[in-house]
Protein backbone atom coordinates (compact mmCIF):
# COMPACT_ATOMS: atom_id res chain seq x y z
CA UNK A 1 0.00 0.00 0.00
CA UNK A 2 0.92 3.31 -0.88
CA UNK A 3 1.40 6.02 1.71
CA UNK A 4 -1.21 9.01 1.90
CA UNK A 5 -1.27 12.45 3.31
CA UNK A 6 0.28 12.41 7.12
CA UNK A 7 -2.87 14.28 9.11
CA UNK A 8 -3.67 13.71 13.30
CA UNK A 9 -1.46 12.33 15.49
CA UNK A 10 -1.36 9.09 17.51
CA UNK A 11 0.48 8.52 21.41
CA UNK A 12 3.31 6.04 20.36
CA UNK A 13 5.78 4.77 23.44
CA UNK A 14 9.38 6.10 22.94
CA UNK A 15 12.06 4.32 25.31
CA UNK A 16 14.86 6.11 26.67
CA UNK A 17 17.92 5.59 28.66
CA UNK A 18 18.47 7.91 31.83
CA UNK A 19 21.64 9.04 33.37
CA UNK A 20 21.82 6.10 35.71
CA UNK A 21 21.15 3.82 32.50
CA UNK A 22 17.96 2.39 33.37
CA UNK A 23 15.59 2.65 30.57
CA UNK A 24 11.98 4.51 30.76
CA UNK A 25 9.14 4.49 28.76
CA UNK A 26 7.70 8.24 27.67
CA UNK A 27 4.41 8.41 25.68
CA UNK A 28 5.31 11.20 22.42
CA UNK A 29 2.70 11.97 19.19
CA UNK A 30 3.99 11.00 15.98
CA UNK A 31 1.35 11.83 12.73
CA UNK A 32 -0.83 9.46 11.90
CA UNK A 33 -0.51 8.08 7.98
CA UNK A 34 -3.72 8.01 6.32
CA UNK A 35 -3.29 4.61 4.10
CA UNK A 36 -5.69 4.21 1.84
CA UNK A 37 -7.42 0.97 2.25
CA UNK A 38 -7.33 1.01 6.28
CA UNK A 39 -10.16 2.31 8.64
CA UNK A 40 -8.76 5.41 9.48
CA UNK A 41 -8.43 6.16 5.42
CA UNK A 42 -12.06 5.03 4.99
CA UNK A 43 -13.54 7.38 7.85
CA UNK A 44 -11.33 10.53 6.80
CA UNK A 45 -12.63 10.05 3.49
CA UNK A 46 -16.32 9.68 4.86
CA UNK A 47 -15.60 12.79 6.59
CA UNK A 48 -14.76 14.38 4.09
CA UNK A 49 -17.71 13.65 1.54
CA UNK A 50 -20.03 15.00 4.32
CA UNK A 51 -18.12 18.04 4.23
CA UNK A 52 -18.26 18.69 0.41
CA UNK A 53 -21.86 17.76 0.37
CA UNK A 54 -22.50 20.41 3.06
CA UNK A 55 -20.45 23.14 0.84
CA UNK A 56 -22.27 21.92 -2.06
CA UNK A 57 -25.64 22.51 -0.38
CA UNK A 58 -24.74 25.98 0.78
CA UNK A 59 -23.05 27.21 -2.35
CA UNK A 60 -26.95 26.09 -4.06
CA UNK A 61 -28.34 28.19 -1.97
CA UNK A 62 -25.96 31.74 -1.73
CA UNK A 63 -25.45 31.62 -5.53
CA UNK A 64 -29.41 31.13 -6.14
CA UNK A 65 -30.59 33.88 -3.64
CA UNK A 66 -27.93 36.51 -5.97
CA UNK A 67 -30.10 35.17 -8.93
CA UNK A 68 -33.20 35.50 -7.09
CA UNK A 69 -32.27 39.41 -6.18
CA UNK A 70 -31.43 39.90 -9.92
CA UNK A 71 -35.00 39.12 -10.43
CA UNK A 72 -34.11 36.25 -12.41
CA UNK A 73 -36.55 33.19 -12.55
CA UNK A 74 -35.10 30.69 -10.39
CA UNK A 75 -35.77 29.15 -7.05
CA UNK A 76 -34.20 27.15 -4.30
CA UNK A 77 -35.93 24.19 -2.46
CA UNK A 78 -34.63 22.31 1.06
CA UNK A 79 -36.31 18.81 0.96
CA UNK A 80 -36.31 16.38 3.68
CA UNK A 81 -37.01 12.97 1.96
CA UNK A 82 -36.79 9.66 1.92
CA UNK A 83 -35.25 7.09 -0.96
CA UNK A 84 -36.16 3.83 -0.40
CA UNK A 85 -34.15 1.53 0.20
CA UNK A 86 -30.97 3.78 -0.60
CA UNK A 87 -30.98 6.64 1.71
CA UNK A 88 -32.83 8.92 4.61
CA UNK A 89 -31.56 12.39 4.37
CA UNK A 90 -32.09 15.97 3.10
CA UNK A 91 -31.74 17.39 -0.47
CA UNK A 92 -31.32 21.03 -1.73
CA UNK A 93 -32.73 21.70 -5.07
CA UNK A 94 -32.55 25.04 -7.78
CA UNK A 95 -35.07 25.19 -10.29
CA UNK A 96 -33.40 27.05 -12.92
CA UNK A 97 -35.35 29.10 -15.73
CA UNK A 98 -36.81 26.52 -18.19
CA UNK A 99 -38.02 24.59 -15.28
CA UNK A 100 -34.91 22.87 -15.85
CA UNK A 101 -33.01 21.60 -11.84
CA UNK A 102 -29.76 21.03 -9.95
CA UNK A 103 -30.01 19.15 -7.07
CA UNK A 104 -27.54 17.52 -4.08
CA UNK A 105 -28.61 15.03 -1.47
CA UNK A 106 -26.87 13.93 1.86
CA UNK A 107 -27.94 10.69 3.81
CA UNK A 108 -27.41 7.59 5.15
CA UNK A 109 -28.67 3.96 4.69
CA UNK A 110 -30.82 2.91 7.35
CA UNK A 111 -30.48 -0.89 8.35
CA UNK A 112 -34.26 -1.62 7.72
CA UNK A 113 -33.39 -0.40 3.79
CA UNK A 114 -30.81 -2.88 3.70
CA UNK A 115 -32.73 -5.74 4.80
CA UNK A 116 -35.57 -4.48 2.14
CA UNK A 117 -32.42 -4.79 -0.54
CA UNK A 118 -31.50 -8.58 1.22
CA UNK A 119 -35.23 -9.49 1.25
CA UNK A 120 -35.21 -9.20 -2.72
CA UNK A 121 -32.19 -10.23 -4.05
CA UNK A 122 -32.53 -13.57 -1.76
CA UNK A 123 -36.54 -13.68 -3.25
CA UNK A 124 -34.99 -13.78 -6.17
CA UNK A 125 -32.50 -15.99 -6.07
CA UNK A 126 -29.37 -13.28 -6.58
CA UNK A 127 -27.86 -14.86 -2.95
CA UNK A 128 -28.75 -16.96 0.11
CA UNK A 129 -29.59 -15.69 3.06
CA UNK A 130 -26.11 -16.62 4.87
CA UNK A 131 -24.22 -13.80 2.20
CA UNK A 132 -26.77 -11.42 3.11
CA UNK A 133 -26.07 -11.38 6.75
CA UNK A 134 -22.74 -10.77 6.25
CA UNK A 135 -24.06 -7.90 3.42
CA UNK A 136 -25.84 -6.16 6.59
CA UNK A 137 -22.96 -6.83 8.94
CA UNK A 138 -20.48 -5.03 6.30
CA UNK A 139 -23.39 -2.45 5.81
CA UNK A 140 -23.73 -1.52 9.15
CA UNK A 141 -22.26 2.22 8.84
CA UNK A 142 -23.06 4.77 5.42
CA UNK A 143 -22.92 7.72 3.62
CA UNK A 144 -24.91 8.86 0.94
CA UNK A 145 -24.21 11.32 -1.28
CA UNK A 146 -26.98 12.20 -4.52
CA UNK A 147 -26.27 14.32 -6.94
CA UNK A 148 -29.24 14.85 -9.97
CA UNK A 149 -30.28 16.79 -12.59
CA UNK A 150 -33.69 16.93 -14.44
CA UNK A 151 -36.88 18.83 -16.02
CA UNK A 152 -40.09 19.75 -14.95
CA UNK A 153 -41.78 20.07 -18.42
CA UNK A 154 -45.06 21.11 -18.13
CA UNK A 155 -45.15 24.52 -16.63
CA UNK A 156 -48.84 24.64 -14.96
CA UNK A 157 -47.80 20.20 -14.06
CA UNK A 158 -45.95 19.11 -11.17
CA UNK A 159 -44.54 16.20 -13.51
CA UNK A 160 -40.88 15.84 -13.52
CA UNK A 161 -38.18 13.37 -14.30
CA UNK A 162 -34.27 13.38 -13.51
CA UNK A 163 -31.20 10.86 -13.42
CA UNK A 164 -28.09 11.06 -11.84
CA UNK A 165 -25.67 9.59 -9.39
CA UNK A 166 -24.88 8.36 -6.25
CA UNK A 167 -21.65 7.67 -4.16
CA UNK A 168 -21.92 5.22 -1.28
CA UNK A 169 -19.32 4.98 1.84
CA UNK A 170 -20.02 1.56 3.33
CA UNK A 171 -18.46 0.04 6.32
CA UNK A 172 -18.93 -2.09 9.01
CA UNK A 173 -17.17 -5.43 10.78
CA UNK A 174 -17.77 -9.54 10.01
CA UNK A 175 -16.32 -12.21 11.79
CA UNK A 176 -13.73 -14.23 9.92
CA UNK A 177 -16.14 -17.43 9.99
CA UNK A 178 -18.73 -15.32 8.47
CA UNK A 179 -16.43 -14.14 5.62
CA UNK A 180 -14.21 -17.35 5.38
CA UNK A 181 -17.50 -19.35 4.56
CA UNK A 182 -18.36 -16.95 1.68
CA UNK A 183 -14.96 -15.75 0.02
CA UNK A 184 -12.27 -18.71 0.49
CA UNK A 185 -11.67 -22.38 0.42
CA UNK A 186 -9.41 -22.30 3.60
CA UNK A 187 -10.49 -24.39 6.41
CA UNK A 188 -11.12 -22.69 9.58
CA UNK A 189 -8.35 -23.76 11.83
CA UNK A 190 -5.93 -21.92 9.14
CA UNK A 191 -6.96 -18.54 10.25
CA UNK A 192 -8.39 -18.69 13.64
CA UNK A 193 -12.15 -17.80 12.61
CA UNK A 194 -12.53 -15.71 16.04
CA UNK A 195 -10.66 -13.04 14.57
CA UNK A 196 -12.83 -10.01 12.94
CA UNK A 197 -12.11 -7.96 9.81
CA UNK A 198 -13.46 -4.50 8.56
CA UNK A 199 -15.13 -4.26 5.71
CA UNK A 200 -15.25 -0.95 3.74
CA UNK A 201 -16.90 -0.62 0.48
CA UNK A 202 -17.70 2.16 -1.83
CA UNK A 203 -20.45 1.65 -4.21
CA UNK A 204 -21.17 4.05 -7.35
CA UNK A 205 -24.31 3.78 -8.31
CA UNK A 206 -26.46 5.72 -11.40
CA UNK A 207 -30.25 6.24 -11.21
CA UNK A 208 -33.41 7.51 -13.10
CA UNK A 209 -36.54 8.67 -11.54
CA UNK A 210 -40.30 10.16 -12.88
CA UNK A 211 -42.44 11.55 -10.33
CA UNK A 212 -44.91 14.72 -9.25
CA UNK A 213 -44.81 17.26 -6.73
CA UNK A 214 -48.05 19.46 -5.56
CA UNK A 215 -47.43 22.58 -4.27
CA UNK A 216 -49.63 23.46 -0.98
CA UNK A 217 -49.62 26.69 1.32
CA UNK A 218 -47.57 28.74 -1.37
CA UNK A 219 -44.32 27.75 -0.18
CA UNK A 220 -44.69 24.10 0.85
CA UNK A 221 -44.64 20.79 -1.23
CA UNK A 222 -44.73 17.05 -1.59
CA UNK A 223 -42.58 15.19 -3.67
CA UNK A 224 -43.32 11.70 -4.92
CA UNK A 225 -41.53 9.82 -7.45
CA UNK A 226 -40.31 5.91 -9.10
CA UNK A 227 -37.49 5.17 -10.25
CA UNK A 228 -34.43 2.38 -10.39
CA UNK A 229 -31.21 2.41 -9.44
CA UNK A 230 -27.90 0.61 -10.77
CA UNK A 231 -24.42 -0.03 -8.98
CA UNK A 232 -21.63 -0.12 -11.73
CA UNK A 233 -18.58 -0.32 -9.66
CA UNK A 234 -17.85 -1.44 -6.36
CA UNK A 235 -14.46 -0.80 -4.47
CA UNK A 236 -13.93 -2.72 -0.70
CA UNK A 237 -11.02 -2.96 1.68
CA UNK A 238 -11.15 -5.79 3.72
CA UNK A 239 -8.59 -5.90 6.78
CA UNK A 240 -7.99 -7.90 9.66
CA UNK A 241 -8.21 -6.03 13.00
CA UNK A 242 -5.59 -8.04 14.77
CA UNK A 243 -2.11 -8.66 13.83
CA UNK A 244 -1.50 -11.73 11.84
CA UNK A 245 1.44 -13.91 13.04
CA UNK A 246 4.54 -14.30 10.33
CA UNK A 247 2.90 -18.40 9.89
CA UNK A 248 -0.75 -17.19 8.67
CA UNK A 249 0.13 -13.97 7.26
CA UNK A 250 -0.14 -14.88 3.93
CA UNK A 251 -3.22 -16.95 4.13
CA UNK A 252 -4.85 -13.80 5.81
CA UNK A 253 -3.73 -11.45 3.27
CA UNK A 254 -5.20 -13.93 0.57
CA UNK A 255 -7.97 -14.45 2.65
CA UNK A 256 -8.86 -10.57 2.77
CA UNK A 257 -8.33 -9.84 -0.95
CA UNK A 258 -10.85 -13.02 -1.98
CA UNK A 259 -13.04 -11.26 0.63
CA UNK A 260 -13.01 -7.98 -1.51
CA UNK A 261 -13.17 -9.50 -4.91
CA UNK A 262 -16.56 -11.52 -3.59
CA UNK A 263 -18.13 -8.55 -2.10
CA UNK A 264 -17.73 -5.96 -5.17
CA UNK A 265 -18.63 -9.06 -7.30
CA UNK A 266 -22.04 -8.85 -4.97
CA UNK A 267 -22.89 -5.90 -5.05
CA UNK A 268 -22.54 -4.77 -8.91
CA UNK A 269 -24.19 -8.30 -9.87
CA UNK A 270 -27.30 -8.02 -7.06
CA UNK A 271 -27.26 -3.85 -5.94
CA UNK A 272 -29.99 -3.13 -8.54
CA UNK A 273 -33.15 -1.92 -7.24
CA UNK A 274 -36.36 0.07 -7.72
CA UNK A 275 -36.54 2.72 -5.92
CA UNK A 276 -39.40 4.94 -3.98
CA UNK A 277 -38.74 8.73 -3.22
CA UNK A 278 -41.16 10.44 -0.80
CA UNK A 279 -40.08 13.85 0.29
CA UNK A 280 -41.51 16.92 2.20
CA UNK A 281 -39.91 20.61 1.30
CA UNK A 282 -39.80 23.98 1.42
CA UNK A 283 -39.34 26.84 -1.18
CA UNK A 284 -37.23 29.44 0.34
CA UNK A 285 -37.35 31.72 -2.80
């Protein structure tokens, strides 16, 4: 693995020898590497995606209030909503002259949604139910972030359809037995199965969606809409969170990177799903 940027520091023993030569123990900070592929990377990187979302969000809204004074014809929207089963969270939205819109979204994935997405792959045969425990396990911690564009195309009509893209931040911890039954062909007493391993996965998904809003009270509004969503690439870390003796390295390092290559291979062949987007907002301007 490569190195990354150094950021934060860590406590990290330092032994020295005193004037009498006996030899003491002193706690010192040293930076912290942020390697991509380990927690630490995965919940900078989290971090920062909330973060950009937020500036995103804000920039909507300063840069359509200046259009708004100009008396130009566009508005700005704050939408708390719902996407089933891919996200809870809130979306700001400009309607731009044209009826034509911009709009970011910043979530998470609520555990019931990914049972939902378990519940129909295994209907359908996609997986058994064993691989999608240890789906819900890995899935246990998220980030979404939406980004869309569409048209509203009827002026006096609340019809309106969009597509765009989503970005995932997955992560969460399996036990080795849970993983080592799904990824390799190792027997259990080569890797001591008591041992856990994080799981981080990215997904990038693309979506469509057609759906209506009504307009109530002036400034209020429900949004309703169907759609389907697609994941067409997957990236997951897996590592161990112990420290593998010199014997078993190896086999844990293998171990891991089968781990990885069956998970992505999961979720772009089975993360496919209709979607349902329910959402209550406000117009600001």
């Amino acid at each position: 693995m490569r190195q990354g940027l150094l950021c934060s520091f860590e406590p990290s023993p330092l032994l020295l020898v005193d004037g009498l030569g006996f030899m003491q123990a002193r706690w010192v900070s040293r930076p912290l590497a942020i390697t991509p592929g380990t927690r630490y990377h995965e919940e900078v990187m989290r971090r920062a995606w909330v973060v950009m979302g937020v500036v995103f969000m804000v920039s909507l809204f300063t840069t359509t209030r200046a259009f708004a004074g100009d008396g130009r014809d566009v508005h700005f929207d704050l939408i708390a909503l719902t996407d089933v089963p891919i996200q809870v969270g809130v979306n700001a939205r400009v309607e731009f002259p044209g009826r034509w819109h911009l709009g970011v979204s910043l979530g998470v994935l609520p555990k019931g949604y990914v049972d939902l997405i378990n519940l129909a792959v295994v209907g359908l045969g996609g997986y058994d139910e064993e691989t999608g425990g240890v789906v819900a396990q890995a899935l246990s911690e998220s980030l979404v972030l939406r980004v869309h564009a569409g048209w509203r195309p009827f002026p006096k009509a609340g019809f309106y359809v969009q597509a765009g893209y989503a970005l995932l931040t997955l992560g969460g911890g399996v036990s080795g037995e849970d993983l080592l039954s799904l990824a390799t062909d190792q027997t259990q007493g080569e890797l001591g199965v008591n041992h856990a391993y994080t799981v981080d996965s990215t997904l990038h998904m693309i979506d469509v969606e057609l759906g209506w809003r009504w307009t109530f009270l002036k400034t209020w509004m429900i949004r309703v809409g169907l759609g389907f969503a697609a994941t067409v690439y997957a990236d997951t870390a897996v590592t161990p969170d112990f420290a593998p003796i010199p014997i078993v390295a190896n086999a844990v390092y293998k171990f891991a990177h089968a781990a990885e290559a069956y998970l992505d291979q999961v979720y772009t062949s089975y993360v496919f799903t209709p979607t349902l987007s329910i959402g209550l907002g406000f117009r600001f301007f």
